[in-house]
PDB file of N, CA and C in Angstrom:
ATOM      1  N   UNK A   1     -65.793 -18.318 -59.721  1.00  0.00           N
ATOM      2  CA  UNK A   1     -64.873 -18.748 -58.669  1.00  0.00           C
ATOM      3  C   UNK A   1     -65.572 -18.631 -57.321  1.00  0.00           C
ATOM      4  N   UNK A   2     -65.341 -19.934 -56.307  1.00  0.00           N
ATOM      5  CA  UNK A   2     -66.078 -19.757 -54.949  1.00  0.00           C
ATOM      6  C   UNK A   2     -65.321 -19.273 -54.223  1.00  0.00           C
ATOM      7  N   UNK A   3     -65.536 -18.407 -52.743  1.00  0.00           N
ATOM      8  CA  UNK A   3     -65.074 -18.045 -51.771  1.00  0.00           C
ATOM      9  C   UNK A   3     -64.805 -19.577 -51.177  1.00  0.00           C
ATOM     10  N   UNK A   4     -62.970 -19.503 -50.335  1.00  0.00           N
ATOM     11  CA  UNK A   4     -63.072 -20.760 -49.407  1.00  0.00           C
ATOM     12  C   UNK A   4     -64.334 -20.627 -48.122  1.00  0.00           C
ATOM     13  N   UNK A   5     -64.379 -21.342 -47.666  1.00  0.00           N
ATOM     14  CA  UNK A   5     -65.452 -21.348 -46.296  1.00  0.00           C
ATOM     15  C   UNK A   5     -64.559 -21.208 -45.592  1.00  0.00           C
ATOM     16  N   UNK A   6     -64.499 -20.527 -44.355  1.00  0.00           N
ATOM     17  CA  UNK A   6     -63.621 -19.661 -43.276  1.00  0.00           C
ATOM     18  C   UNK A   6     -63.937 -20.617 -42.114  1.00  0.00           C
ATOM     19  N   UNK A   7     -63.336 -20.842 -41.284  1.00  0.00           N
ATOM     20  CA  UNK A   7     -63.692 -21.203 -39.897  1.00  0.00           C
ATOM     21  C   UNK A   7     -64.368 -20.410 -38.710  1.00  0.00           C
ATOM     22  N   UNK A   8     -65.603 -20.295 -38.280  1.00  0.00           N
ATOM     23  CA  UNK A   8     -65.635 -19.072 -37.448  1.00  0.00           C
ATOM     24  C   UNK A   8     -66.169 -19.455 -36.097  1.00  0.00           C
ATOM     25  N   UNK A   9     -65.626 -18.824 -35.060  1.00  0.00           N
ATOM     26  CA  UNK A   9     -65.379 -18.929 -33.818  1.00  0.00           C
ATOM     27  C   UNK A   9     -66.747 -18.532 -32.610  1.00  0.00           C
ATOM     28  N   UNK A  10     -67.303 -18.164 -33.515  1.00  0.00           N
ATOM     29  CA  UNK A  10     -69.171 -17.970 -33.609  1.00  0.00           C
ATOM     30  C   UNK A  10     -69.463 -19.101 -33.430  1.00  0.00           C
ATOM     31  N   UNK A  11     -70.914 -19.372 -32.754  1.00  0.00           N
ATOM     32  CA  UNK A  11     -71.351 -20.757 -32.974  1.00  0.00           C
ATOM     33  C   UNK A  11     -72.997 -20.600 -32.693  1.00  0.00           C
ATOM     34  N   UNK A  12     -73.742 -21.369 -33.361  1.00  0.00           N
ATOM     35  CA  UNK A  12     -75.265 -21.589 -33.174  1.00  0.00           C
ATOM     36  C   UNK A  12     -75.700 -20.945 -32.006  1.00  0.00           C
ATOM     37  N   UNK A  13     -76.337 -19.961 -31.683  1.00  0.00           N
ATOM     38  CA  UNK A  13     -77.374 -20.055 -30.605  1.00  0.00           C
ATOM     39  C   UNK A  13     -76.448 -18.860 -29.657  1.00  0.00           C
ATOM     40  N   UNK A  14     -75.345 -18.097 -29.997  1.00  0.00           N
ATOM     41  CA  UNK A  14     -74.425 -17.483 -29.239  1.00  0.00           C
ATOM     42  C   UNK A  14     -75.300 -16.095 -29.295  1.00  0.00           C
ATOM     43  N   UNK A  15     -75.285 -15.323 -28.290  1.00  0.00           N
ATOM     44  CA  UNK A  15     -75.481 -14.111 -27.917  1.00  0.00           C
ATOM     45  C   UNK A  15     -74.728 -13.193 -28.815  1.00  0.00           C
ATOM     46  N   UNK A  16     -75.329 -12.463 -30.158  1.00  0.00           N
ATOM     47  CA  UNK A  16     -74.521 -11.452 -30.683  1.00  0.00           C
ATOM     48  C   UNK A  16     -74.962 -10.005 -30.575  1.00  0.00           C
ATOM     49  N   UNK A  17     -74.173  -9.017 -30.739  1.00  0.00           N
ATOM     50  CA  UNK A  17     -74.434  -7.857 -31.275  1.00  0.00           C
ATOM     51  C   UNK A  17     -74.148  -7.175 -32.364  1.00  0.00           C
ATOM     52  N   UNK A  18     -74.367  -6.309 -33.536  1.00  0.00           N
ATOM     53  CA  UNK A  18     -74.106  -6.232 -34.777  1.00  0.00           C
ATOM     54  C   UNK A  18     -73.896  -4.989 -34.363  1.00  0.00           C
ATOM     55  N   UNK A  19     -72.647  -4.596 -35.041  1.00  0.00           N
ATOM     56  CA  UNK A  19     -71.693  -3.685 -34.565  1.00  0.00           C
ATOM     57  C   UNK A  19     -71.308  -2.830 -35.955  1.00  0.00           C
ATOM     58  N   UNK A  20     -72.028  -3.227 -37.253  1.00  0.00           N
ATOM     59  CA  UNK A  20     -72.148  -2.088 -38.139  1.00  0.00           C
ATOM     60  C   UNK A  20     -73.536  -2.449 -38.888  1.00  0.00           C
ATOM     61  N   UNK A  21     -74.328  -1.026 -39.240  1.00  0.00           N
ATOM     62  CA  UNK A  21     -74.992  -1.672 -40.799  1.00  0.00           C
ATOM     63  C   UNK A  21     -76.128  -0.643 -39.903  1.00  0.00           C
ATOM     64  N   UNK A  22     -77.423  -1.183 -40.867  1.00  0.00           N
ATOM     65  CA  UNK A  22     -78.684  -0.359 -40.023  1.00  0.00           C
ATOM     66  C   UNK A  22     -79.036  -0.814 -39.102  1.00  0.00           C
ATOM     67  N   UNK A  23     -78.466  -1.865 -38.487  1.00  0.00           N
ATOM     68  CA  UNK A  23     -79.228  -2.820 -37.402  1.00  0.00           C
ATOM     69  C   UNK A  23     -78.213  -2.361 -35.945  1.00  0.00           C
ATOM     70  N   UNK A  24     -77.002  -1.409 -36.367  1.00  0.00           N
ATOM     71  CA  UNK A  24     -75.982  -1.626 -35.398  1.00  0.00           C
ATOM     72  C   UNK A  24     -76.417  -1.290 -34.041  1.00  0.00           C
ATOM     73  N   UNK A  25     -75.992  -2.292 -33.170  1.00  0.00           N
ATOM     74  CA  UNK A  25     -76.487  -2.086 -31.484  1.00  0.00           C
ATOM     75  C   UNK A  25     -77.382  -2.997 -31.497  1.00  0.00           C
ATOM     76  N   UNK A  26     -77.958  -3.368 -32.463  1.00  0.00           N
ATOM     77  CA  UNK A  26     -79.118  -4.793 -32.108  1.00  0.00           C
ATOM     78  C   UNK A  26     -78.432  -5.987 -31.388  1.00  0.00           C
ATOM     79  N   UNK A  27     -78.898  -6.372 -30.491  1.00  0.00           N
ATOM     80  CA  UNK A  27     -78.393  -8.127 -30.030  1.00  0.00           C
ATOM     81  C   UNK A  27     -79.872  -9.308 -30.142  1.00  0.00           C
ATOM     82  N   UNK A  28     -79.070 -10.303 -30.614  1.00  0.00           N
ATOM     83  CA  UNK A  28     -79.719 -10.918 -30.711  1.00  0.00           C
ATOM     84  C   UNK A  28     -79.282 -12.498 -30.815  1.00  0.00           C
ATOM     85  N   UNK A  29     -79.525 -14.132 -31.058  1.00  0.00           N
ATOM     86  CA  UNK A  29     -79.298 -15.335 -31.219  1.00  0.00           C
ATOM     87  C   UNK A  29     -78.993 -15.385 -32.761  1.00  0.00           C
ATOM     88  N   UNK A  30     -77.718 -16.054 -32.325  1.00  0.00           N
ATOM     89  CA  UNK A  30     -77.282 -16.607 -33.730  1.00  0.00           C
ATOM     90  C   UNK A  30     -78.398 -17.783 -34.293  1.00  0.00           C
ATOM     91  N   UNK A  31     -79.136 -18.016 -35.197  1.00  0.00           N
ATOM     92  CA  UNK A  31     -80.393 -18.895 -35.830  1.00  0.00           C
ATOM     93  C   UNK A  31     -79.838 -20.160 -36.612  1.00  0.00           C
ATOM     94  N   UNK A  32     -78.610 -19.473 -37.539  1.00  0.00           N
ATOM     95  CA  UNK A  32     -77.975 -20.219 -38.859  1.00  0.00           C
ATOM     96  C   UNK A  32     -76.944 -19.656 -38.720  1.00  0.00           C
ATOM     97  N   UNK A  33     -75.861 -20.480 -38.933  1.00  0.00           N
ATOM     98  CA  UNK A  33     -74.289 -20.316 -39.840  1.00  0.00           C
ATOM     99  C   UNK A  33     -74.167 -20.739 -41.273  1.00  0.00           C
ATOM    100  N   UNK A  34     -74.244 -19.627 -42.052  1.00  0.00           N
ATOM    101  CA  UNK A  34     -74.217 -20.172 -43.448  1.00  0.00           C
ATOM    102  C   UNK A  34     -72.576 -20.119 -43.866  1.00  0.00           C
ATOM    103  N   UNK A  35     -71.566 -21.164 -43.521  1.00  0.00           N
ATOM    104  CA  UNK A  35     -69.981 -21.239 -44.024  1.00  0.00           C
ATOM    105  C   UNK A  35     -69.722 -20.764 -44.928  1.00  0.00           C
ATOM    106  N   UNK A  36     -70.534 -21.448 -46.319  1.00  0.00           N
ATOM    107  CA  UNK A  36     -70.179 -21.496 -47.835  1.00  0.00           C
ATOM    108  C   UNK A  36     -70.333 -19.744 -48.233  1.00  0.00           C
ATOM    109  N   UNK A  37     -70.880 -18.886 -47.539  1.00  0.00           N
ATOM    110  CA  UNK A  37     -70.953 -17.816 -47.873  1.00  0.00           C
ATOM    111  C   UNK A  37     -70.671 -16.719 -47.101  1.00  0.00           C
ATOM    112  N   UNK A  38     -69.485 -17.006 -45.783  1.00  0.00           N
ATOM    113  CA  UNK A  38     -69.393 -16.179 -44.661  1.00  0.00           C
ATOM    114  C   UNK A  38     -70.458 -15.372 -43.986  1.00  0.00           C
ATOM    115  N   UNK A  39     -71.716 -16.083 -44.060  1.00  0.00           N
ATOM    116  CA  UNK A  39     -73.137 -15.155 -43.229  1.00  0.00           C
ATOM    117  C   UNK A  39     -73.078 -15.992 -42.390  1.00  0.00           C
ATOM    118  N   UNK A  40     -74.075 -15.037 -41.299  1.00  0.00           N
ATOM    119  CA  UNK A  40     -75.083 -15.942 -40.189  1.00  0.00           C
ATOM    120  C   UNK A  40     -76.249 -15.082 -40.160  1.00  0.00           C
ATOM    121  N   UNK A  41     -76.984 -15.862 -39.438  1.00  0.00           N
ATOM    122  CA  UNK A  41     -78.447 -15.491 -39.354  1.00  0.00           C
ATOM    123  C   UNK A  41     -78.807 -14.641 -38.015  1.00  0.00           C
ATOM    124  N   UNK A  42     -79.294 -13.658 -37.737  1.00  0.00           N
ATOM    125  CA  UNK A  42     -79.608 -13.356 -36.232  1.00  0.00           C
ATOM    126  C   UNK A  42     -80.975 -13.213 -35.565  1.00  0.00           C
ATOM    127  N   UNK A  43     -81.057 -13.723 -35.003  1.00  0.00           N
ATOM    128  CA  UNK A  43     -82.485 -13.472 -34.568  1.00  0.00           C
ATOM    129  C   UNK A  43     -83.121 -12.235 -34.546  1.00  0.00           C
ATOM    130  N   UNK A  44     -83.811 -11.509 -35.500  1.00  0.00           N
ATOM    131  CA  UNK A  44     -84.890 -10.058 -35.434  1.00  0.00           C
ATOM    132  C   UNK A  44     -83.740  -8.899 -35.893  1.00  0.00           C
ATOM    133  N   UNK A  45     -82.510  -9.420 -36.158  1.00  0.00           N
ATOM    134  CA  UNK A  45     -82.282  -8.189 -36.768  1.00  0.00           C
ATOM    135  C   UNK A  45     -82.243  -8.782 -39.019  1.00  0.00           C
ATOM    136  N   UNK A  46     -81.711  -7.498 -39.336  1.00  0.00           N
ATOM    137  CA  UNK A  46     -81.616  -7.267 -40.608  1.00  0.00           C
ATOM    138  C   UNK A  46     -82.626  -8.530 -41.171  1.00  0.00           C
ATOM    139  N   UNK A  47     -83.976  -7.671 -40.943  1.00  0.00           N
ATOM    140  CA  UNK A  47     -85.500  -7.887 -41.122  1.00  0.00           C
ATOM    141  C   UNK A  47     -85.441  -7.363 -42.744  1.00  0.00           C
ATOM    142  N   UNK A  48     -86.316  -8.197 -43.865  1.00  0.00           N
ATOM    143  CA  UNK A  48     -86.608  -7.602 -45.201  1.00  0.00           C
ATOM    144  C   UNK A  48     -87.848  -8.115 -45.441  1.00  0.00           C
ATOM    145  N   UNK A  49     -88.539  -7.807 -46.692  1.00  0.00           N
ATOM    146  CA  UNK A  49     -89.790  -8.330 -46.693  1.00  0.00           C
ATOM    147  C   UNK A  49     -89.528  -9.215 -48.168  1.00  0.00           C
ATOM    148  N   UNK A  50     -90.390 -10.183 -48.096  1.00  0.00           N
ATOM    149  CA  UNK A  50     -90.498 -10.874 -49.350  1.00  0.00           C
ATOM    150  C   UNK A  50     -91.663 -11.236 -49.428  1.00  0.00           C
ATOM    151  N   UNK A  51     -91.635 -11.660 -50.460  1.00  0.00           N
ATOM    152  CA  UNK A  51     -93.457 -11.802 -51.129  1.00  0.00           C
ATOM    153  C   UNK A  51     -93.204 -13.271 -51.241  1.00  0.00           C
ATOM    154  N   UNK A  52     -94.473 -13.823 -50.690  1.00  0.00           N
ATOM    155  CA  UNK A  52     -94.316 -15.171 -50.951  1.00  0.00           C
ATOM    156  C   UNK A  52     -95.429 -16.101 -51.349  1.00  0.00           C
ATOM    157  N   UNK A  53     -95.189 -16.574 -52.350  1.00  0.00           N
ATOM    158  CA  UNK A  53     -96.962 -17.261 -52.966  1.00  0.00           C
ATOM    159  C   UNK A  53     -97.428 -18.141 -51.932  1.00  0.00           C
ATOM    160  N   UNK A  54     -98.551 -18.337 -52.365  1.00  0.00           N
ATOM    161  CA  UNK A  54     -99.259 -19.363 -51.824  1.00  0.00           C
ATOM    162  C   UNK A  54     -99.550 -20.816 -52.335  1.00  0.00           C
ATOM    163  N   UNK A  55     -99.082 -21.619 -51.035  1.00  0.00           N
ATOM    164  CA  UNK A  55     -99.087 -23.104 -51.528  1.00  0.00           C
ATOM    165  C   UNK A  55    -100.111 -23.415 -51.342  1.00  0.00           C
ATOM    166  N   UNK A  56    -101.060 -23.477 -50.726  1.00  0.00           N
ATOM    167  CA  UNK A  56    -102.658 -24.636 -50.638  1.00  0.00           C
ATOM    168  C   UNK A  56    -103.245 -23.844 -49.801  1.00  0.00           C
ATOM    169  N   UNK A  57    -104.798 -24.188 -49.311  1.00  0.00           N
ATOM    170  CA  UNK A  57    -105.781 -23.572 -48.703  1.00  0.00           C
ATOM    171  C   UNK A  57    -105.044 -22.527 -47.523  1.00  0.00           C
ATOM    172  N   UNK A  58    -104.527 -23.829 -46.762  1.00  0.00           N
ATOM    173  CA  UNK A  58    -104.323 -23.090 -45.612  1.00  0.00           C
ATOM    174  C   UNK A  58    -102.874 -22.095 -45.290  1.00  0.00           C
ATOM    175  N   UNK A  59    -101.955 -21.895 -45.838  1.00  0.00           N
ATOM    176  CA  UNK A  59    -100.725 -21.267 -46.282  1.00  0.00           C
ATOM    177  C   UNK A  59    -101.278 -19.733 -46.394  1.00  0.00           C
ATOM    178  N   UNK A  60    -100.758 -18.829 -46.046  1.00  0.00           N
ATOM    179  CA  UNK A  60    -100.916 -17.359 -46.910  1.00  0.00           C
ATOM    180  C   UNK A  60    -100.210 -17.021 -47.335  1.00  0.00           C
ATOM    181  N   UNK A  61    -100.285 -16.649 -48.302  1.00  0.00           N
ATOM    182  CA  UNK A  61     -99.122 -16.142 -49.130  1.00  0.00           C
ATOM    183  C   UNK A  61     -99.486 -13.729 -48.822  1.00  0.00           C
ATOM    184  N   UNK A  62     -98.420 -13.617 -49.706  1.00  0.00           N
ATOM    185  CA  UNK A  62     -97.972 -11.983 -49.569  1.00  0.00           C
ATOM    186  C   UNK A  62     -96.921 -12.251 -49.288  1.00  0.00           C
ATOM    187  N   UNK A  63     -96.879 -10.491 -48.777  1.00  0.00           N
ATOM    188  CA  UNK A  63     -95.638  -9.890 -47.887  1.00  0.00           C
ATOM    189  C   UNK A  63     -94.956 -10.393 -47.011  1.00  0.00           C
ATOM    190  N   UNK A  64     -93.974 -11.002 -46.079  1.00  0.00           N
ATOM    191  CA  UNK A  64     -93.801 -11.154 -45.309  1.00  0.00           C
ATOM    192  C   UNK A  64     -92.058 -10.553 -44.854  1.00  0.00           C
ATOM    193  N   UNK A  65     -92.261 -10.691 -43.457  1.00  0.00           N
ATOM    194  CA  UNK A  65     -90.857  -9.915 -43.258  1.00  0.00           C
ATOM    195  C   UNK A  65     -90.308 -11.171 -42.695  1.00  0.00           C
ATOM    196  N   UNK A  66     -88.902 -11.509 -42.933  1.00  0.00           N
ATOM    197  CA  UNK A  66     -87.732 -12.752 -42.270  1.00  0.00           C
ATOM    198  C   UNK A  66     -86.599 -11.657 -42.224  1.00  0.00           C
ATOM    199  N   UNK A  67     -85.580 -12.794 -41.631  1.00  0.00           N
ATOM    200  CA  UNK A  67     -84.600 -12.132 -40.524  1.00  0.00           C
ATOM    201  C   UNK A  67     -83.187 -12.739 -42.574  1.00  0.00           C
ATOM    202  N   UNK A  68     -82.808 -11.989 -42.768  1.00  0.00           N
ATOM    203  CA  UNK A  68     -81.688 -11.809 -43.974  1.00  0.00           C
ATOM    204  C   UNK A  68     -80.340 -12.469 -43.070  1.00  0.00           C
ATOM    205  N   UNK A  69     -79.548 -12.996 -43.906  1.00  0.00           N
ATOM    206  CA  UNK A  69     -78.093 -13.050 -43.578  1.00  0.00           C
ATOM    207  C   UNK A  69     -77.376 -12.341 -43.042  1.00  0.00           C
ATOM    208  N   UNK A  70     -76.420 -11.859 -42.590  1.00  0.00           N
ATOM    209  CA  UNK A  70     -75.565 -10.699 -42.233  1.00  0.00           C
ATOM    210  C   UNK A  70     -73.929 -11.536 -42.622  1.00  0.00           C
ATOM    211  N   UNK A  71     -72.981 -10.183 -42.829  1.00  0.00           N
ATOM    212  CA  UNK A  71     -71.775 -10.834 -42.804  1.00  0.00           C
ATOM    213  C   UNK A  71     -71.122 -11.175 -41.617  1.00  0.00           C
ATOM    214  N   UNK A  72     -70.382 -12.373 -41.334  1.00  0.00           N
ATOM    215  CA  UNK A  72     -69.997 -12.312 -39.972  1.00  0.00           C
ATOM    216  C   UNK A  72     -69.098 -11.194 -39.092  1.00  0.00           C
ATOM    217  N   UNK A  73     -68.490 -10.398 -40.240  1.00  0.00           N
ATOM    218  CA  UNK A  73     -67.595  -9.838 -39.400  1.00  0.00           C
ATOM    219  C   UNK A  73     -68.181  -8.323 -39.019  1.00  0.00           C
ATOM    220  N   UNK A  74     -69.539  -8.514 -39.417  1.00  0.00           N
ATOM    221  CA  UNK A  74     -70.599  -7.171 -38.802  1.00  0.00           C
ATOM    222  C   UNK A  74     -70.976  -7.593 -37.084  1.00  0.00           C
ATOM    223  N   UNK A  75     -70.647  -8.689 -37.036  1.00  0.00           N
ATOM    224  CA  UNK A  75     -71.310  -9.440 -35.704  1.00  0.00           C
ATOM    225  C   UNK A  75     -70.272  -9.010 -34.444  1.00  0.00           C
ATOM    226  N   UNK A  76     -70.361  -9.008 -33.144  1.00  0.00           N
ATOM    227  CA  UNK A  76     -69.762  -9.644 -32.363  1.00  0.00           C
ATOM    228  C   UNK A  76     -70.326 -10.087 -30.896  1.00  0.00           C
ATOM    229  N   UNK A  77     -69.261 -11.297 -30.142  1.00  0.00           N
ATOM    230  CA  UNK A  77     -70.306 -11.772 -29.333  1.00  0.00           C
ATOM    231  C   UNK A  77     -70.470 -11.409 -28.286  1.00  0.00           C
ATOM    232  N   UNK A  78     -71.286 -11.056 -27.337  1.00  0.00           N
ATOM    233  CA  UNK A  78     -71.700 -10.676 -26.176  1.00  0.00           C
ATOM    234  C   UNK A  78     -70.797 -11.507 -24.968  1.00  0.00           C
ATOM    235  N   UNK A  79     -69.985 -10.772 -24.433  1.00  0.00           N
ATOM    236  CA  UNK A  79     -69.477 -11.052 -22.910  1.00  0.00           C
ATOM    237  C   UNK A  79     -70.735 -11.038 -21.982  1.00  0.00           C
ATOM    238  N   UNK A  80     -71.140 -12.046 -20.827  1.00  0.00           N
ATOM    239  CA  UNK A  80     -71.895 -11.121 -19.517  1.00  0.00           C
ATOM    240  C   UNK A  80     -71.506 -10.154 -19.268  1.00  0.00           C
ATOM    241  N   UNK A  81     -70.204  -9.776 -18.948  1.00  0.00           N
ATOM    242  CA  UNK A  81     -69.479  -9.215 -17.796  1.00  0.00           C
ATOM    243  C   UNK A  81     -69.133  -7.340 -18.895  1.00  0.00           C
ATOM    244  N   UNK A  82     -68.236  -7.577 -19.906  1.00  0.00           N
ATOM    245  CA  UNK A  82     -68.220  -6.182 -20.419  1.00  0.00           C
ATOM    246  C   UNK A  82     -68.405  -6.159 -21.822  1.00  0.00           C
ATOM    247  N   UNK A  83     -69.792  -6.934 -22.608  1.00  0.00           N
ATOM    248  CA  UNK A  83     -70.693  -6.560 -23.780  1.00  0.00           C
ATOM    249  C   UNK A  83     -69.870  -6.859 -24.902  1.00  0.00           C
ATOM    250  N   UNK A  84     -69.888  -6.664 -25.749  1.00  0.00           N
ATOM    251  CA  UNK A  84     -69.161  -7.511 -26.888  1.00  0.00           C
ATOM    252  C   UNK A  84     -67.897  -7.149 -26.831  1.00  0.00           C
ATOM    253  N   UNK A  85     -67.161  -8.219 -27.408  1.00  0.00           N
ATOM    254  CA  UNK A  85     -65.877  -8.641 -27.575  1.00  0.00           C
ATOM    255  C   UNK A  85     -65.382  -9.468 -28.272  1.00  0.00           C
ATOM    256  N   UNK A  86     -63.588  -9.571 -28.596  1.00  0.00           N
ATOM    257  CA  UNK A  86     -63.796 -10.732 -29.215  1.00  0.00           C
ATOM    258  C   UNK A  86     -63.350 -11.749 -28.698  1.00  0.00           C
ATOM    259  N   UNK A  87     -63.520 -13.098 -29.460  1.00  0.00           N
ATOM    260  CA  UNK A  87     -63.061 -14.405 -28.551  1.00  0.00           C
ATOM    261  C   UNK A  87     -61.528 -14.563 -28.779  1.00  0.00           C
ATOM    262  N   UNK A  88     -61.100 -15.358 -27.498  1.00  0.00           N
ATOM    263  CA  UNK A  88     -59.985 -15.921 -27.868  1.00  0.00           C
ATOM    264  C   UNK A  88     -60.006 -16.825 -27.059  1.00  0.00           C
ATOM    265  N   UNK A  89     -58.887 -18.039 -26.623  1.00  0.00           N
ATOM    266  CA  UNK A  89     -58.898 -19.867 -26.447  1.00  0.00           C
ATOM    267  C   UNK A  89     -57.897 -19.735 -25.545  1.00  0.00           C
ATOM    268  N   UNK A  90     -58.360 -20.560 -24.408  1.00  0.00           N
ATOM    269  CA  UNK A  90     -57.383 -21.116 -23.367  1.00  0.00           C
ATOM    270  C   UNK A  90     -57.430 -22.570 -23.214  1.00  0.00           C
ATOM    271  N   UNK A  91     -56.268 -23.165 -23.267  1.00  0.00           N
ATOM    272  CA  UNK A  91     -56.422 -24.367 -22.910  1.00  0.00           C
ATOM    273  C   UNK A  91     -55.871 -25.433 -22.179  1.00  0.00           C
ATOM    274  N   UNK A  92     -57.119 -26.139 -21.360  1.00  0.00           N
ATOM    275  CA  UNK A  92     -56.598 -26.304 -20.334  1.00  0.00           C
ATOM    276  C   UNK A  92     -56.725 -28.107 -20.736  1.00  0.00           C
ATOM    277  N   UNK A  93     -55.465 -28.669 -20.132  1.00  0.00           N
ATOM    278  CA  UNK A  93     -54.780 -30.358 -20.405  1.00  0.00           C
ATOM    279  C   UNK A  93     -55.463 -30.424 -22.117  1.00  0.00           C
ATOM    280  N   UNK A  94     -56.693 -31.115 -21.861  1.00  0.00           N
ATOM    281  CA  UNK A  94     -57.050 -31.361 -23.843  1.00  0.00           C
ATOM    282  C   UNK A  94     -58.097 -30.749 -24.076  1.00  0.00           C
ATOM    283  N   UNK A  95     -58.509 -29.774 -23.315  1.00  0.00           N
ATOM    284  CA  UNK A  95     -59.896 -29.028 -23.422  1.00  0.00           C
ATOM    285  C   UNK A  95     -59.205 -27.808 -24.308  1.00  0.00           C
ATOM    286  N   UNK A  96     -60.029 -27.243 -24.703  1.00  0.00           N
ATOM    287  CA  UNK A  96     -60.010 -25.999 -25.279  1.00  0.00           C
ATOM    288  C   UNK A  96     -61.066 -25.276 -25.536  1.00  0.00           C
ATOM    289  N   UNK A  97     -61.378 -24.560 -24.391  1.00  0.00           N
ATOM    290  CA  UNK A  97     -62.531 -23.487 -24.115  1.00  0.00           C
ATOM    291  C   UNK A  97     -62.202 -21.892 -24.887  1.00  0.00           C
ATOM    292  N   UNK A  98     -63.292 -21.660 -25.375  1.00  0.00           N
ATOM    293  CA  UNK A  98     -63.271 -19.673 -25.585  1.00  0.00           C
ATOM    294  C   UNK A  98     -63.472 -19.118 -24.387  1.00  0.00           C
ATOM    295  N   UNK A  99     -62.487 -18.171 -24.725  1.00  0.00           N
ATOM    296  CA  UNK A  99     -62.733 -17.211 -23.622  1.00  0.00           C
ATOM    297  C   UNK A  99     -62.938 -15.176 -23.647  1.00  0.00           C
ATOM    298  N   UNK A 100     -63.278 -14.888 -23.474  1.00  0.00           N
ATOM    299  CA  UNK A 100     -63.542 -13.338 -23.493  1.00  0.00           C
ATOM    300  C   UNK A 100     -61.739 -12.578 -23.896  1.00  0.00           C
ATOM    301  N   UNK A 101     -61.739 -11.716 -24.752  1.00  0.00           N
ATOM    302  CA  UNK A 101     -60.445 -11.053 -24.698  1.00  0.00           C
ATOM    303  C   UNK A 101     -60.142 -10.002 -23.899  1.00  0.00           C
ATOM    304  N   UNK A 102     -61.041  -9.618 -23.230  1.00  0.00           N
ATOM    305  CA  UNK A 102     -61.419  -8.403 -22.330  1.00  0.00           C
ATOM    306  C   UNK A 102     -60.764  -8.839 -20.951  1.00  0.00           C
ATOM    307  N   UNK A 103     -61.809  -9.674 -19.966  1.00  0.00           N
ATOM    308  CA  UNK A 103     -62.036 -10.129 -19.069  1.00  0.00           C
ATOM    309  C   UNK A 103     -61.510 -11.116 -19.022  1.00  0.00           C
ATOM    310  N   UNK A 104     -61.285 -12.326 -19.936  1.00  0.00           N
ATOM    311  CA  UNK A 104     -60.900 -14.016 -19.643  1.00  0.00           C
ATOM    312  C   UNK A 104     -61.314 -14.915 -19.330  1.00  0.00           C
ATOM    313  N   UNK A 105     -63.242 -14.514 -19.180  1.00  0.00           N
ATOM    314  CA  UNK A 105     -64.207 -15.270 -18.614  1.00  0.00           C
ATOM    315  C   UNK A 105     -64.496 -16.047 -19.692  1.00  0.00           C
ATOM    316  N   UNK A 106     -64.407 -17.346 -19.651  1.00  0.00           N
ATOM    317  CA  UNK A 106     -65.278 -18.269 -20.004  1.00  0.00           C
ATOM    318  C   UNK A 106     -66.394 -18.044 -21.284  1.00  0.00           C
ATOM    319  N   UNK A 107     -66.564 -17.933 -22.259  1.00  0.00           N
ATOM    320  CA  UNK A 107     -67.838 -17.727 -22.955  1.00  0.00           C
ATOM    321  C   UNK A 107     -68.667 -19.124 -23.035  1.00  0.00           C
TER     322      UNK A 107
END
């Protein structure tokens, strides 16, 4: 049986901080949104190593360390003004902007 895919209020390239796990307090760029499996990707945190063969001359293969999935709801996103928080929506005539739940600023 599959998990539905969730809608999440996260988006590509957003300023996060990971707020449980071994990485907690890291910030970093959202990389990937993986839906089908409630992850995203973050830039330099929850680092693992994998071994990886080698395709042709110039390729190296070994060890290497990449940045793992995380669950989204380990994440949250960075306000400027007072550091993570969560989002919520104001909307103004047919726009509909996020906005900080803290403060009300704009994300």
């Amino acid at each position: 049986m599959t998990a539905a895919a969730h809608k999440f209020k996260l988006k590509k390239e957003d300023t996060v901080q990971i707020i449980s796990g071994k990485d907690k307090g890291k910030r970093g760029r959202i990389l990937k949104i993986l839906r089908d499996k409630d992850r995203v990707l973050v830039e330099g945190a929850n680092i693992v190593k994998k071994a990886k063969k080698r395709r042709n001359q110039q390729d190296r293969g070994g060890i290497i360390e990449i940045e793992a999935p995380l669950h989204y709801s380990k994440v949250q996103i960075v306000c400027k003004k007072c550091g993570p928080t969560r989002i919520g929506y104001r909307i103004n005539g047919d726009t509909k902007t996020r906005v900080c739940r803290k403060c009300g600023e704009a994300l």
